[in-house]
Protein backbone atom coordinates (compact mmCIF):
# COMPACT_ATOMS: atom_id res chain seq x y z
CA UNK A 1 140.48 -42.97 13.33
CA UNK A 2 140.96 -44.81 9.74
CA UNK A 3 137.62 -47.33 11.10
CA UNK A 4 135.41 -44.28 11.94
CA UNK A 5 136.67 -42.46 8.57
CA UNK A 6 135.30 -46.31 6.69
CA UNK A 7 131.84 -46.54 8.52
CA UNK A 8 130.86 -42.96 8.25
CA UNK A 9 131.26 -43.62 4.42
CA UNK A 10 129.71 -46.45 4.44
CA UNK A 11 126.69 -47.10 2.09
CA UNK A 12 124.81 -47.69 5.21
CA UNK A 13 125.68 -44.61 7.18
CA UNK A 14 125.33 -42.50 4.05
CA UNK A 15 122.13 -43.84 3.53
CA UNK A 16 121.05 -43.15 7.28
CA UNK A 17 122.68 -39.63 7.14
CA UNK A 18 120.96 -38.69 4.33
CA UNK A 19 117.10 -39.48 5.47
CA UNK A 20 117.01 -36.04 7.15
CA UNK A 21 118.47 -33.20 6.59
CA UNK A 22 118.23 -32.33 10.60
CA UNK A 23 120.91 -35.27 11.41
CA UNK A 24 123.54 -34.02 8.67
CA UNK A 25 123.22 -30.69 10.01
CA UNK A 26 123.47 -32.08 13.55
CA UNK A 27 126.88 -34.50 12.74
CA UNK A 28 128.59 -31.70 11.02
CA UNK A 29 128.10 -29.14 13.96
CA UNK A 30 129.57 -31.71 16.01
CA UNK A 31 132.19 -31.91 13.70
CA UNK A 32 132.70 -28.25 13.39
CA UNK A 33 132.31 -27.86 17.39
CA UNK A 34 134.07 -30.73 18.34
CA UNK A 35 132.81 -32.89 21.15
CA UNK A 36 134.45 -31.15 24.16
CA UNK A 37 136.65 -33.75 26.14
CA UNK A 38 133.90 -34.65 29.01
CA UNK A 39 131.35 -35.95 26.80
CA UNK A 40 134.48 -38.01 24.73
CA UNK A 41 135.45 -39.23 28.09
CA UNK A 42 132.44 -40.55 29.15
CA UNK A 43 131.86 -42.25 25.66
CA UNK A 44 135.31 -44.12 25.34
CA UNK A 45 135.20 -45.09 29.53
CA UNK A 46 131.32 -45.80 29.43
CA UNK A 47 128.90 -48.15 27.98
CA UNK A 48 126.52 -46.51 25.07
CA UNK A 49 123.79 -46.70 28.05
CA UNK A 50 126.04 -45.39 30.14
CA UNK A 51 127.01 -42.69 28.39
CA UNK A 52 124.36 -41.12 26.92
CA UNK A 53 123.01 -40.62 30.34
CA UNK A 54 126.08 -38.43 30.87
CA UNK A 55 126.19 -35.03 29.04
CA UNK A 56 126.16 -36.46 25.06
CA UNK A 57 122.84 -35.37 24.76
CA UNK A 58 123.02 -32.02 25.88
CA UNK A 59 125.87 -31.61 23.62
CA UNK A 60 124.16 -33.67 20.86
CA UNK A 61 121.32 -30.44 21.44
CA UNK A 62 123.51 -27.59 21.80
CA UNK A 63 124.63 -28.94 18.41
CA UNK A 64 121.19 -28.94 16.82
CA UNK A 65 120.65 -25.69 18.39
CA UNK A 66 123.64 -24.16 17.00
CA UNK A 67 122.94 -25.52 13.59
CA UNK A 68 119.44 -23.98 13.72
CA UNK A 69 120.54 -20.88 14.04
CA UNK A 70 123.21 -20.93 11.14
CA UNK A 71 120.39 -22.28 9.04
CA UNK A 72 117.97 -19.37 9.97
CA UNK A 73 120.81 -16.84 9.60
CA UNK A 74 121.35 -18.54 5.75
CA UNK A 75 117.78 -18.48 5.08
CA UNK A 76 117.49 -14.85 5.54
CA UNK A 77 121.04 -13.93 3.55
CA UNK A 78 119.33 -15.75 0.88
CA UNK A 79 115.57 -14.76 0.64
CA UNK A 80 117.01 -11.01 0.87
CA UNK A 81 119.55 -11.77 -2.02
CA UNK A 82 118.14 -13.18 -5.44
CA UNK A 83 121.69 -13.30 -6.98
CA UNK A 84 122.88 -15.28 -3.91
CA UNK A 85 119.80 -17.43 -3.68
CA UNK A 86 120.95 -18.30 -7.62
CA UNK A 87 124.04 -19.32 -6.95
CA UNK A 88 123.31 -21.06 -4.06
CA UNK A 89 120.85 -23.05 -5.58
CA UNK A 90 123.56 -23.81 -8.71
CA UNK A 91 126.10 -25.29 -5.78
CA UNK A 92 123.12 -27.46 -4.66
CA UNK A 93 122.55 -28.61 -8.36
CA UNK A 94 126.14 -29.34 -9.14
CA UNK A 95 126.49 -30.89 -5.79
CA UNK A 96 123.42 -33.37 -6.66
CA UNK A 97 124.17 -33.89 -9.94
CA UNK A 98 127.93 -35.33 -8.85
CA UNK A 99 126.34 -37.37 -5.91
CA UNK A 100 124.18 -39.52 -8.96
C-alpha cells in the first residue's frame, strides 16, 4: 500500500534496516517469497501479540534460512571467480558511493 511504500523509506526505517546486514537480507526474502496468505491473515485479523504467536515467525526463519543459503551459494561463485569478485565489488562501490 502507498503508507507501507512511505514508512519503509522512511529515514527511520532506512536507518533501522541498515544496522545489519542479516535484517535486509531477511525483508527482501520476504519480499522475494512473499508472505504466504496464512501468516498475512493472521497479521491483518490479529493483534501484533497475537500474531506473532501464529506462524510469522516460522516464516520470518524460513526467510533467514533461505537467505543464508543464497548468501553461501554467492560467497563461493565469488571466492572461486576473481573477475566476478571484481565486479562485484565495483557494483558495491557504485552502489555506496550513490547512497552518500
Amino acid at each position: 500500500s502507498e503508507a507501507d511504500k512511505i514508512h519503509e523509506y522512511s529515514p527511520e526505517f532506512v536507518q533501522l534496516r541498515r544496522q545489519h546486514s542479516a535484517v535486509e537480507s531477511a525483508i527482501n526474502a520476504l519480499g522475494v517469497q512473499g508472505l504466504n496468505a496464512l501468516v498475512m491473515k493472521q497479521i491483518v485479523n490479529n493483534s501484533t501479540e497475537q500474531a506473532i504467536l501464529g506462524d510469522f515467525n516460522k516464516t520470518v526463519d524460513d526467510a533467514v534460512m533461505d537467505s543464508g543459503e543464497a548468501h553461501n551459494n554467492q560467497m563461493m561463485q565469488l571466492l572461486s571467480n576473481l573477475a566476478k569478485a571484481a565486479d562485484f565489488a565495483r557494483v558495491v562501490f557504485d552502489l555506496l558511493k550513490l547512497a552518500n
